[in-house]
C-alpha atoms as a PDB file:
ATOM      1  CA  UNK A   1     324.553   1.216  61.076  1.00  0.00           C
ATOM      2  CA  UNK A   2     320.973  -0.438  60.663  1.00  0.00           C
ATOM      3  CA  UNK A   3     318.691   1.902  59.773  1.00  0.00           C
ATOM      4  CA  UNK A   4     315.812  -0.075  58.877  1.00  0.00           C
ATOM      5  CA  UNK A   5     315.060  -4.246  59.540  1.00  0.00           C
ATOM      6  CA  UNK A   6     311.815  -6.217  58.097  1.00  0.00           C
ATOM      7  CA  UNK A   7     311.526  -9.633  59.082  1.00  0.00           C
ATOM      8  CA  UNK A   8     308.681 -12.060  57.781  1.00  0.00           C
ATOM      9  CA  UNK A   9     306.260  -9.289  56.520  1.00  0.00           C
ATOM     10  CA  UNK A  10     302.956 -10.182  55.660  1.00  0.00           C
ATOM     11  CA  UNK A  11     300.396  -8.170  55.199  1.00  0.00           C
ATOM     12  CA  UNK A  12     296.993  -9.456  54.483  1.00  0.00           C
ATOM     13  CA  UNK A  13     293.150  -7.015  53.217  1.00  0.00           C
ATOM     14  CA  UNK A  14     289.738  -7.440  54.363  1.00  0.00           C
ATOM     15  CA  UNK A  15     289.335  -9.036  50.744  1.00  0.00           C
ATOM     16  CA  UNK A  16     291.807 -11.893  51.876  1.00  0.00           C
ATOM     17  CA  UNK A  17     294.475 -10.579  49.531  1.00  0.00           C
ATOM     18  CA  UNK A  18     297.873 -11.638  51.118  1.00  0.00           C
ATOM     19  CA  UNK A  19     300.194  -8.321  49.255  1.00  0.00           C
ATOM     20  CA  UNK A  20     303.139  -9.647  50.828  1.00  0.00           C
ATOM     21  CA  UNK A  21     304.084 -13.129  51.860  1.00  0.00           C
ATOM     22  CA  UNK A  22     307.314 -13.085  54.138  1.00  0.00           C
ATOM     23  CA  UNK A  23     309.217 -10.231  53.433  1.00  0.00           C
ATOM     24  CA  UNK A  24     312.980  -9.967  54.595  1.00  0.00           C
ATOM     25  CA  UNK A  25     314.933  -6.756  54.430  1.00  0.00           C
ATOM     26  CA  UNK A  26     317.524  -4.487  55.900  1.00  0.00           C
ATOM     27  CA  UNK A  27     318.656  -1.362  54.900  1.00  0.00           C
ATOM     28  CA  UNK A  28     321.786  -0.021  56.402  1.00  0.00           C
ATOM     29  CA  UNK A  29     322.916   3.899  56.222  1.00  0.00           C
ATOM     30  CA  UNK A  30     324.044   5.115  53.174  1.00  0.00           C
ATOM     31  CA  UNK A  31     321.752   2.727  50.952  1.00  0.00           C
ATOM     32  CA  UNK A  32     319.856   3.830  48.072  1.00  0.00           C
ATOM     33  CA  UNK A  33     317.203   1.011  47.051  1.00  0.00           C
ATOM     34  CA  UNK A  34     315.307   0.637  44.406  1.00  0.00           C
ATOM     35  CA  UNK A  35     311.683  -1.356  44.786  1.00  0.00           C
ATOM     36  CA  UNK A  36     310.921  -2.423  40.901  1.00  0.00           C
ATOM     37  CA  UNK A  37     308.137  -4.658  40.234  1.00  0.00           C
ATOM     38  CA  UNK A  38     304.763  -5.287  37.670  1.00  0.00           C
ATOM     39  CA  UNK A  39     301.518  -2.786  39.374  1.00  0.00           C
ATOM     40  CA  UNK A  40     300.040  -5.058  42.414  1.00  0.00           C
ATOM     41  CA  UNK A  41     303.049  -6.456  43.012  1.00  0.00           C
ATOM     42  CA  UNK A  42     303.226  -5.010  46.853  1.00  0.00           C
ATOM     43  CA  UNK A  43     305.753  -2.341  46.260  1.00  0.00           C
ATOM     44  CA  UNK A  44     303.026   0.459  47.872  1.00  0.00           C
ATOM     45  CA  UNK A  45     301.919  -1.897  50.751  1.00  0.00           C
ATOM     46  CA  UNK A  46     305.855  -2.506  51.872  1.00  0.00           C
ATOM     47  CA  UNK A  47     305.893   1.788  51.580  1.00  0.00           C
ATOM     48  CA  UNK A  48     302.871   2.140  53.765  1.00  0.00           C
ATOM     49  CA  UNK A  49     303.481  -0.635  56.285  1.00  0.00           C
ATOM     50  CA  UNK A  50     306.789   0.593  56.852  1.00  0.00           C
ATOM     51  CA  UNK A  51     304.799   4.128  57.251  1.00  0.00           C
ATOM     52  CA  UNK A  52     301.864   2.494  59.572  1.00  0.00           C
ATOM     53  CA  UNK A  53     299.683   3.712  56.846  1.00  0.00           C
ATOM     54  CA  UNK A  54     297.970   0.594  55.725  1.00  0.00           C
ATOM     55  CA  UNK A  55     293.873   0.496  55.358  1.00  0.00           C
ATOM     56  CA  UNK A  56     292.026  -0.067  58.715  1.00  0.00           C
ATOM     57  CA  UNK A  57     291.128  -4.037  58.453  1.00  0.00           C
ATOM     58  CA  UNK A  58     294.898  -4.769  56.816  1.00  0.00           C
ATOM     59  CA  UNK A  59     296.453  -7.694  58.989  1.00  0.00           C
ATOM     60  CA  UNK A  60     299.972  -7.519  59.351  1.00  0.00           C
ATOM     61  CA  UNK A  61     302.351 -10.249  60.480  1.00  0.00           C
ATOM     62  CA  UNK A  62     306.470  -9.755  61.223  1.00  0.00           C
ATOM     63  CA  UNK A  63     308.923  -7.578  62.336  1.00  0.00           C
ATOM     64  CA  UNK A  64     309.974  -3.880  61.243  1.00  0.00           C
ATOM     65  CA  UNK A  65     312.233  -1.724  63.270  1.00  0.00           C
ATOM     66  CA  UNK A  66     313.880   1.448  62.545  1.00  0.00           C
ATOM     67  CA  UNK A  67     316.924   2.168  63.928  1.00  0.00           C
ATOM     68  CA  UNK A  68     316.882  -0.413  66.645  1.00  0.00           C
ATOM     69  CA  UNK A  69     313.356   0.042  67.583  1.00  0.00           C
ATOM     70  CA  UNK A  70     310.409  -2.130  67.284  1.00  0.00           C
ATOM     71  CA  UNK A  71     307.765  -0.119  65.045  1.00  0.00           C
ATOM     72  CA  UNK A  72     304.786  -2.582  65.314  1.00  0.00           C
ATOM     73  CA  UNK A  73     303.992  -1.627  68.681  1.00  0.00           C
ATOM     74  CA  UNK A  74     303.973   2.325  68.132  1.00  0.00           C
ATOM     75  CA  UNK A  75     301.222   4.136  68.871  1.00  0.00           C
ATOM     76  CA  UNK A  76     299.656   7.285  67.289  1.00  0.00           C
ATOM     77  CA  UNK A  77     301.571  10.029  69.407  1.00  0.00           C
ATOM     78  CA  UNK A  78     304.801   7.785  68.272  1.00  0.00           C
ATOM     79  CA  UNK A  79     303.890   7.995  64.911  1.00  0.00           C
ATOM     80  CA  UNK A  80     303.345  11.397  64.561  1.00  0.00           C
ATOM     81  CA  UNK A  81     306.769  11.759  66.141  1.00  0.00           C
ATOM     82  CA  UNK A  82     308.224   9.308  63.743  1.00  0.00           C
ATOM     83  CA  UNK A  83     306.829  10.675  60.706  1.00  0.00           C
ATOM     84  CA  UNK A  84     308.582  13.828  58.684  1.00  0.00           C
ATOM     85  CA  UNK A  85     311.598  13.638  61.635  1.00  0.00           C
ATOM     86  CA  UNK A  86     312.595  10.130  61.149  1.00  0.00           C
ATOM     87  CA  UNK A  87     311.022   8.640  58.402  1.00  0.00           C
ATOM     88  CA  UNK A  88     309.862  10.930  54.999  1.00  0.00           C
ATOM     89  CA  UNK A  89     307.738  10.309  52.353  1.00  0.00           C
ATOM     90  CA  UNK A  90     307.253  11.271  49.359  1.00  0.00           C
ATOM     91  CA  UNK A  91     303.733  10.421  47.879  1.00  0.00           C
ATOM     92  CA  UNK A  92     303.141   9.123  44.275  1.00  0.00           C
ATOM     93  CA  UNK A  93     300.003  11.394  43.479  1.00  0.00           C
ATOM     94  CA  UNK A  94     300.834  15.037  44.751  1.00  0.00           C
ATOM     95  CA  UNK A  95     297.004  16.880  43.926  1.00  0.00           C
ATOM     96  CA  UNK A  96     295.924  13.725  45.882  1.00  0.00           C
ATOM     97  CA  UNK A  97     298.542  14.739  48.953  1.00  0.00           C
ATOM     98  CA  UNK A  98     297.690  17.876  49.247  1.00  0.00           C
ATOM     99  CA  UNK A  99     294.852  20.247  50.551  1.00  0.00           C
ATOM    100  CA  UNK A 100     293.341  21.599  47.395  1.00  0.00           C
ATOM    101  CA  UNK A 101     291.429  24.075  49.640  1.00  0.00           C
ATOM    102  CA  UNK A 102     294.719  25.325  51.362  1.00  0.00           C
ATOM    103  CA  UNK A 103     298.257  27.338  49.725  1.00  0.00           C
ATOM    104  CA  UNK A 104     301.338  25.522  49.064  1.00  0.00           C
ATOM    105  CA  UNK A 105     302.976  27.537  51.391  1.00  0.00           C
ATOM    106  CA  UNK A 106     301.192  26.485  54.345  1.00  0.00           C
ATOM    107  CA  UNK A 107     301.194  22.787  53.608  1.00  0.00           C
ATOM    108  CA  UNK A 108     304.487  22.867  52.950  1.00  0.00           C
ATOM    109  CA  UNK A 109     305.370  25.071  56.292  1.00  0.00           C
ATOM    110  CA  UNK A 110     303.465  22.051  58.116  1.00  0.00           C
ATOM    111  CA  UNK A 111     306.522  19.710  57.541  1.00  0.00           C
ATOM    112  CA  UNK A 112     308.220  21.956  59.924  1.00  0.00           C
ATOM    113  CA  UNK A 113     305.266  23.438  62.450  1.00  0.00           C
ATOM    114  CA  UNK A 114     303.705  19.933  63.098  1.00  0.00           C
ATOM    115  CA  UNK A 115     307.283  19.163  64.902  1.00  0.00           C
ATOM    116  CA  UNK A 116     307.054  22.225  66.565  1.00  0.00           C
ATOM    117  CA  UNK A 117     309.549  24.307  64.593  1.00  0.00           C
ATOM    118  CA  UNK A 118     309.054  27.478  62.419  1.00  0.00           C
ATOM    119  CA  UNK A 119     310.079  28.772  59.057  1.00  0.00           C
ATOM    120  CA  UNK A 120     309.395  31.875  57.352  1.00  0.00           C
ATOM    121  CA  UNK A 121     307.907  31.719  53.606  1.00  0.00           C
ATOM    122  CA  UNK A 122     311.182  33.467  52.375  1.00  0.00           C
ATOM    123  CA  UNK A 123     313.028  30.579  53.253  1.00  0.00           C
ATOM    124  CA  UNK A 124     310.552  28.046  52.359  1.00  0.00           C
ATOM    125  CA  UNK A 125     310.293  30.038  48.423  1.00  0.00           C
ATOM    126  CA  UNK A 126     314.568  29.680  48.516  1.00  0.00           C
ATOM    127  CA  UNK A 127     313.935  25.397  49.410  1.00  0.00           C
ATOM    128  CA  UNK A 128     312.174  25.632  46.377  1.00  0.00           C
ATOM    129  CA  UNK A 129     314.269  27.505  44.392  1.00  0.00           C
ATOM    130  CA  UNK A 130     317.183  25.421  44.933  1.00  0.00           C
ATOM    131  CA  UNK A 131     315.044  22.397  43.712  1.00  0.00           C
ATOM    132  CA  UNK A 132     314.294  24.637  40.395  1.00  0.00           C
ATOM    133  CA  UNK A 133     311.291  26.253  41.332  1.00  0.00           C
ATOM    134  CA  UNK A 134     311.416  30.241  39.370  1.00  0.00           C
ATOM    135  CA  UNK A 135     309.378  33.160  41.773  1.00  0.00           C
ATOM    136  CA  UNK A 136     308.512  30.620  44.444  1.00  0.00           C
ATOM    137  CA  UNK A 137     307.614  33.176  46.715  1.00  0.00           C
ATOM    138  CA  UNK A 138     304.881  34.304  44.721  1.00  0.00           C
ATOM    139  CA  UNK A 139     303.685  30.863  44.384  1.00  0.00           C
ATOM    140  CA  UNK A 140     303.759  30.015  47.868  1.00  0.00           C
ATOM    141  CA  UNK A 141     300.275  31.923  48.270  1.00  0.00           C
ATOM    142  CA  UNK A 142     298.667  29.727  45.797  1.00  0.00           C
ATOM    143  CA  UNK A 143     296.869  26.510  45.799  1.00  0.00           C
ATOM    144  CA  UNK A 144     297.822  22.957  44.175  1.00  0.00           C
ATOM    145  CA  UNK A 145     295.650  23.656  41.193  1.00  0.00           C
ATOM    146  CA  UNK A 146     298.274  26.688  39.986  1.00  0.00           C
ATOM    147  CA  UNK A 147     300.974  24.343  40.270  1.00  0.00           C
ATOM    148  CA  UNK A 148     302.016  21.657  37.750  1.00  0.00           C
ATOM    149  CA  UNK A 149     302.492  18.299  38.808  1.00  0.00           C
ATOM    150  CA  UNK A 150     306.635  18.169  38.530  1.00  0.00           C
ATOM    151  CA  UNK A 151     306.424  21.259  40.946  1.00  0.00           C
ATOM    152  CA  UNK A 152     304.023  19.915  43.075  1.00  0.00           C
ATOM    153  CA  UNK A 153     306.188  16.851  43.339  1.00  0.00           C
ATOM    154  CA  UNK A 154     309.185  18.919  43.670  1.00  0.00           C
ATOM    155  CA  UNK A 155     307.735  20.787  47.493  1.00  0.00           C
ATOM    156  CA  UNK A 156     306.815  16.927  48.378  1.00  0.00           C
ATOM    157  CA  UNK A 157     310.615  16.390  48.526  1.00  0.00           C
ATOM    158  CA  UNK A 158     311.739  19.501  49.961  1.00  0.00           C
ATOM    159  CA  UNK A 159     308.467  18.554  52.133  1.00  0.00           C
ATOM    160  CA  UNK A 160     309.651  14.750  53.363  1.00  0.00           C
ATOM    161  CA  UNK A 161     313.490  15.894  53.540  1.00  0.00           C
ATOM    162  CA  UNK A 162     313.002  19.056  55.689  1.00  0.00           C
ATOM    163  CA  UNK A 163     314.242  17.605  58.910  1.00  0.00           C
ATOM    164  CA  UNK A 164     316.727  15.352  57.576  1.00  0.00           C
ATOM    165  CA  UNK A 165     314.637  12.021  58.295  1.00  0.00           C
ATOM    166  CA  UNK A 166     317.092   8.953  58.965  1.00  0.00           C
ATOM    167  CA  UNK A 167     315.254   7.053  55.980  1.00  0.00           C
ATOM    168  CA  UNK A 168     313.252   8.493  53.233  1.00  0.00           C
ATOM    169  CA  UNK A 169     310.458   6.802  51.402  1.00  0.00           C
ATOM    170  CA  UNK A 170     309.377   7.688  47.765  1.00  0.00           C
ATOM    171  CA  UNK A 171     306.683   6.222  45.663  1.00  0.00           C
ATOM    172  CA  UNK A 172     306.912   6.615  42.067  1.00  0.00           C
ATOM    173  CA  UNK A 173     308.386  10.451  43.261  1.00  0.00           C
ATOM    174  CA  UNK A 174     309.683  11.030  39.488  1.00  0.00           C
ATOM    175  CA  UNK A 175     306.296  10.620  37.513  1.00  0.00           C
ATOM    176  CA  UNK A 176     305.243  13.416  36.615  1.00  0.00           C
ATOM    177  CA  UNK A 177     308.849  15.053  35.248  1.00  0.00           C
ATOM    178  CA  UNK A 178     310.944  14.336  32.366  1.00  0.00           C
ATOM    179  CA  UNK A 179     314.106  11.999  32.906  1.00  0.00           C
ATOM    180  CA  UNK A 180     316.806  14.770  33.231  1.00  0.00           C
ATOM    181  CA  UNK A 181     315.068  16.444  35.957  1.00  0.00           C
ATOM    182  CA  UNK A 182     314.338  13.149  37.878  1.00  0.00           C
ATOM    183  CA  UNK A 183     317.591  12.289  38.128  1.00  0.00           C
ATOM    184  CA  UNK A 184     317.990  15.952  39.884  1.00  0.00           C
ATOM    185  CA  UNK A 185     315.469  14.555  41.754  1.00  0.00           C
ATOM    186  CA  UNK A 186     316.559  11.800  42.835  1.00  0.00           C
ATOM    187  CA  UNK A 187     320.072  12.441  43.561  1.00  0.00           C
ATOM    188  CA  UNK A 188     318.209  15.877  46.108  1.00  0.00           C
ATOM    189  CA  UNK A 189     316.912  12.672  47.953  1.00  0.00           C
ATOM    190  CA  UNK A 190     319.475  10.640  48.431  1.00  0.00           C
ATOM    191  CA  UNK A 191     321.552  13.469  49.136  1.00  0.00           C
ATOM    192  CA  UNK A 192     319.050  14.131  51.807  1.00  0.00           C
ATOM    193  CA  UNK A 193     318.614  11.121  54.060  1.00  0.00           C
ATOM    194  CA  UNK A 194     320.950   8.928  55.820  1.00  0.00           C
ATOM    195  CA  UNK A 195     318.611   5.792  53.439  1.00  0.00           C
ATOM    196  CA  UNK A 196     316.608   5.920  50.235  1.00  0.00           C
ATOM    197  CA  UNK A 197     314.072   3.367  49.140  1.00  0.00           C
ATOM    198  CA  UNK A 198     312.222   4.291  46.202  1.00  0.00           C
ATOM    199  CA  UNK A 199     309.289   2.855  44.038  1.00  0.00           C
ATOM    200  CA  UNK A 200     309.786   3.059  40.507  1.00  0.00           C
ATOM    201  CA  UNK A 201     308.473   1.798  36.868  1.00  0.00           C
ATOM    202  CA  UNK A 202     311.795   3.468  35.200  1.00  0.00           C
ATOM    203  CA  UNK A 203     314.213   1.074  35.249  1.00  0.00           C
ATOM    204  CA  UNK A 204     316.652   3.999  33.296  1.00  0.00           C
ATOM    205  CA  UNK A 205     315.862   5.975  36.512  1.00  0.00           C
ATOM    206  CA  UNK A 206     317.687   2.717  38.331  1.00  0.00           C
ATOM    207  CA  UNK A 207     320.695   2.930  36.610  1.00  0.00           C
ATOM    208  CA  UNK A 208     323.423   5.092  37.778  1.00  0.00           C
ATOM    209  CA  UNK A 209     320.925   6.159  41.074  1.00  0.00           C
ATOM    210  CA  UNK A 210     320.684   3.100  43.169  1.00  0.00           C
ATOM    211  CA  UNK A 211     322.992   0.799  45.117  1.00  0.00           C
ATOM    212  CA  UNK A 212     320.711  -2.035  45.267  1.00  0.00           C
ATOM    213  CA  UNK A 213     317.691  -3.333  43.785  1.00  0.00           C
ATOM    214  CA  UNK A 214     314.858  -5.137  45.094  1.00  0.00           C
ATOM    215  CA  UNK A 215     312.662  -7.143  42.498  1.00  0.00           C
ATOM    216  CA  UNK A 216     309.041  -8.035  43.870  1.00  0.00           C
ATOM    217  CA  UNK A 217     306.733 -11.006  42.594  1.00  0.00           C
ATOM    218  CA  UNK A 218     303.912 -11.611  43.848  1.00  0.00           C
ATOM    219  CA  UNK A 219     304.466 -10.157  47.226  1.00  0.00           C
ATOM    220  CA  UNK A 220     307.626 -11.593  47.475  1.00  0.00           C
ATOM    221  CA  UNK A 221     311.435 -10.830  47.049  1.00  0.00           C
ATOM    222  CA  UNK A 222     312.689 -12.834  44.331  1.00  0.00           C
ATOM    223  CA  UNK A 223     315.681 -11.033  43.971  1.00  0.00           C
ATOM    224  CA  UNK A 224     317.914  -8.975  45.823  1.00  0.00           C
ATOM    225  CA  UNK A 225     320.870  -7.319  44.223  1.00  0.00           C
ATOM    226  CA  UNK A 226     323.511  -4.624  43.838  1.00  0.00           C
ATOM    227  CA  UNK A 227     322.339  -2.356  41.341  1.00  0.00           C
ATOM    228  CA  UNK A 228     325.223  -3.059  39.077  1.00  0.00           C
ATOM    229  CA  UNK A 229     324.707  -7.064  38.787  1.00  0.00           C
ATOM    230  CA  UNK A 230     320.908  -6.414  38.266  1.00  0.00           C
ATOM    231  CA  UNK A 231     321.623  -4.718  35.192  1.00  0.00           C
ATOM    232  CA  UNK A 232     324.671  -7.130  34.886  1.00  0.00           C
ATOM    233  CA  UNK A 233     323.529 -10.307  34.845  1.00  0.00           C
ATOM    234  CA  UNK A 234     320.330 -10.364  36.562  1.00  0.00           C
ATOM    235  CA  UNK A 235     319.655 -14.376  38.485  1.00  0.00           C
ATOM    236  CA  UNK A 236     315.811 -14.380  38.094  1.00  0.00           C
ATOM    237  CA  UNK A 237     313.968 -15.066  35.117  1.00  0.00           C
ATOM    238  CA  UNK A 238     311.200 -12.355  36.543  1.00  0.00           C
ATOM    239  CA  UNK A 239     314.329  -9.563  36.743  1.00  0.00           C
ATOM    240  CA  UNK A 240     315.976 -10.708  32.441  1.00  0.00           C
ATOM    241  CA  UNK A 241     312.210 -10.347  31.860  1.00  0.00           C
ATOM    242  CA  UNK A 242     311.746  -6.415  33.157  1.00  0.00           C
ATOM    243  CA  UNK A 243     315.285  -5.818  31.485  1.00  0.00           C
ATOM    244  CA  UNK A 244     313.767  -7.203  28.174  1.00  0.00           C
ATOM    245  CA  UNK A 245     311.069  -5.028  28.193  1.00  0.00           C
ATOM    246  CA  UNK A 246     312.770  -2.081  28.182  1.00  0.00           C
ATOM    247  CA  UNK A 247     313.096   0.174  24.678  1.00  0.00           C
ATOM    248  CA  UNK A 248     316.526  -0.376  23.332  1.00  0.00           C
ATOM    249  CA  UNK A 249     317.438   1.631  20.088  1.00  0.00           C
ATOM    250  CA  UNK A 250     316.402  -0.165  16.811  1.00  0.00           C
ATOM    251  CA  UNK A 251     314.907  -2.949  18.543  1.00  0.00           C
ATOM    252  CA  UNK A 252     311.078  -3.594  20.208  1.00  0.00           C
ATOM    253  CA  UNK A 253     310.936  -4.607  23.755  1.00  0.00           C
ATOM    254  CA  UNK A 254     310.470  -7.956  24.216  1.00  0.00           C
ATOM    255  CA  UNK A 255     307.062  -8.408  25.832  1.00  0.00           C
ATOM    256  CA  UNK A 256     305.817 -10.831  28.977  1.00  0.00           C
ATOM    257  CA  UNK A 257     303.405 -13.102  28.364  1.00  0.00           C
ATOM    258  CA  UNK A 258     300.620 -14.271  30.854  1.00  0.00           C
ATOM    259  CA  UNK A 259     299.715 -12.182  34.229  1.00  0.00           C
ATOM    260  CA  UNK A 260     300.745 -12.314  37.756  1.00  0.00           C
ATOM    261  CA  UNK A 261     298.425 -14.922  39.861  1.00  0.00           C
ATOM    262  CA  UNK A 262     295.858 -13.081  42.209  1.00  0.00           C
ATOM    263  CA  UNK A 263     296.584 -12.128  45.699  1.00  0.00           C
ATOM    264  CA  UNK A 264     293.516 -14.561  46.752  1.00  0.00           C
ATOM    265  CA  UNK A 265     295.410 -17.578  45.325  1.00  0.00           C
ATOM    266  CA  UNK A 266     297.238 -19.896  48.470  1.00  0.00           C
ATOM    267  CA  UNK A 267     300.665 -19.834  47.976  1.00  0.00           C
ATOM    268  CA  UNK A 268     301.443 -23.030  46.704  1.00  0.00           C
ATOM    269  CA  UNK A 269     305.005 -23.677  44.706  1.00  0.00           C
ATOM    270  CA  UNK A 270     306.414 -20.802  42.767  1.00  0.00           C
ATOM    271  CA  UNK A 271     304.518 -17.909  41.688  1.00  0.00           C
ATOM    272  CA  UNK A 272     306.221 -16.919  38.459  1.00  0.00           C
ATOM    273  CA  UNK A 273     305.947 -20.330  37.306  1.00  0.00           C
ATOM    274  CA  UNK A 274     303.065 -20.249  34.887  1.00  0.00           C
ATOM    275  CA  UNK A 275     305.269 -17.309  33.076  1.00  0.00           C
ATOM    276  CA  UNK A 276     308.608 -18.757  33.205  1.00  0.00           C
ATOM    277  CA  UNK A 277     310.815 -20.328  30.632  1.00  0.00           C
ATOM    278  CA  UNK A 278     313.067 -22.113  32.892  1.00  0.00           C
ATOM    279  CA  UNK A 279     310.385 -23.963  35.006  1.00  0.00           C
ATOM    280  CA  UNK A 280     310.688 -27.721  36.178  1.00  0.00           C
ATOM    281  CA  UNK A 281     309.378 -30.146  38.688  1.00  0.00           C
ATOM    282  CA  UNK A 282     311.156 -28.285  41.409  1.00  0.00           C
ATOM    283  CA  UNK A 283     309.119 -24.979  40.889  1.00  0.00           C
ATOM    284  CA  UNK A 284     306.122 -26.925  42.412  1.00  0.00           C
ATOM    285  CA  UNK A 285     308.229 -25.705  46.205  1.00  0.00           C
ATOM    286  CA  UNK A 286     308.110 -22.799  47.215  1.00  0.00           C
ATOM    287  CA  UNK A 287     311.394 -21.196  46.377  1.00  0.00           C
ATOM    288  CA  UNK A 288     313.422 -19.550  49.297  1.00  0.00           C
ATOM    289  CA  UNK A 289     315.128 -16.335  49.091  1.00  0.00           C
ATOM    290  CA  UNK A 290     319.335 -17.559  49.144  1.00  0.00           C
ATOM    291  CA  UNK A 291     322.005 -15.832  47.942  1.00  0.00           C
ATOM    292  CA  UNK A 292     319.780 -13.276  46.840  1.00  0.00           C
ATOM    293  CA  UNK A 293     317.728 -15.071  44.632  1.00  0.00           C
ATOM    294  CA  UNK A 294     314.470 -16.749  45.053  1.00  0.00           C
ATOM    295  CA  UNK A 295     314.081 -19.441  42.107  1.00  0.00           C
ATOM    296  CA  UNK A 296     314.673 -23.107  41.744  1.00  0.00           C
ATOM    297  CA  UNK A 297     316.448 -22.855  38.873  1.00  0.00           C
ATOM    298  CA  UNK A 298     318.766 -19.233  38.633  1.00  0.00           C
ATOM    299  CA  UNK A 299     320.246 -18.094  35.683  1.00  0.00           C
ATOM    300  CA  UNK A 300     323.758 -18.664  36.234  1.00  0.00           C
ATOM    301  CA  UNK A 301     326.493 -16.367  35.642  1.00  0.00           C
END
């Protein structure tokens, strides 16, 4: 089953940034994805337009429907259906998410209340529990500032999985915990959705976690691949560049030279051009996402 289709995204700021130039993608049930990518990349903006959360002024061109059902036409009273029943979300910043004037307990108890549905703090403090949370119910009463952030980030999970949401979204939801407990994390999502697509730097994180991985350049997909041939034998020279990068025992990380071209720039020819090895006349085109791979000139297998 479909639960989620993007076709042609493009999102364009008030600054005449274009963040993402012609996005494709379908997620079907079951899917975990990972969204990997350099910072400014677009890997936020594809969270929040999928959300309907982008900054007032933010043009958006394309197609997104979740689960058969056109999302570019909803209006507020359909998003505030659609939100925390269908879709979750887990934040990147929790003290930014949440209320610092207002208790845990009662933001969290919103995730339930604002659909209409109650839940007593004795069975919110056991949520938390489960997720590794010690005398939760004497936290409950407390506000963000007695919390640290990996427990903070921990009732923003239990907070965008309480109704079981068709899809969840997570940006960066691991960053403030060590690697072990991500992975708990992680897994207590996926477990808890029909669909998982989640934003991350940790490429460690991907491993093991994530059917599929999604590699973002510039706004664009430039590759698109089961988690297991990403790490494999990755196509793009963008995706054996992140792998080179990461720490390997008794080695350094091989570093990327040169910086991603600015939003403002029109998008003439191929953006990872001025950074890539591999480059030649070709490149000057605009390279097409096929096969799951958007380059010229793939690495071949």
């Amino acid at each position: 089953m479909s639960i989620l289709g993007i076709k042609d995204l493009q999102v364009r700021f008030p600054s005449d940034a274009w963040v993402l130039r012609g996005l494709d993608l379908h997620v079907k049930a079951g899917e975990r994805i990972a969204i990997v990518g350099e910072s400014g990349c677009g890997k936020t903006t594809l969270v929040r337009s999928i959300l309907g959360l982008l900054k007032d002024g933010a043009r958006v061109q394309g197609r997104l429907q979740l689960l058969g059902k056109e999302l570019s036409d909803a209006s507020p009273r359909d998003w505030r259906a659609i939100r925390g029943q269908k879709i979750g979300f887990v934040p990147q910043n929790p003290l930014a998410a949440l209320n610092p004037l207002a208790s845990v307990g009662t933001q969290l108890a919103e995730a339930w209340t604002a659909h209409g549905k109650t839940i007593s703090m004795t069975t919110l403090a056991t949520m938390l529990e489960d997720v590794g949370i010690g005398s939760a119910i004497e936290l409950l009463g407390r506000r963000p500032a007695y919390w640290s952030g990996g427990m903070l980030q921990r009732v923003l999970i239990v907070a965008a999985t309480a109704l079981r949401p068709s899809l969840v979204l997570a940006d960066e939801p691991t960053s403030a915990v060590d690697q072990p407990l991500a992975r708990q994390m992680l897994r207590l999502l996926a477990d808890r959705a029909d669909a998982l697509i989640a934003v991350t730097h940790d490429l460690d994180l991907v491993d093991g976690l994530f059917d599929r991985v999604i590699v973002l350049y510039a706004g664009r997909i430039v590759e698109n691949a089961s988690a297991e041939d990403f790490f494999r034998q990755p196509r793009h020279p963008y995706s054996r560049a992140l792998l080179a990068a990461l720490p390997k025992p008794g080695q350094l990380p091989e570093g990327l030279d040169g910086d991603p071209p600015s939003p403002r720039h029109p998008d003439l020819g191929c953006a990872f051009a001025p950074r890539c090895a591999r480059v030649t006349a070709s490149c000057q085109q605009i390279p097409q996402l096929a096969d799951g791979v958007a380059c010229r000139n793939p690495v071949r297998s």
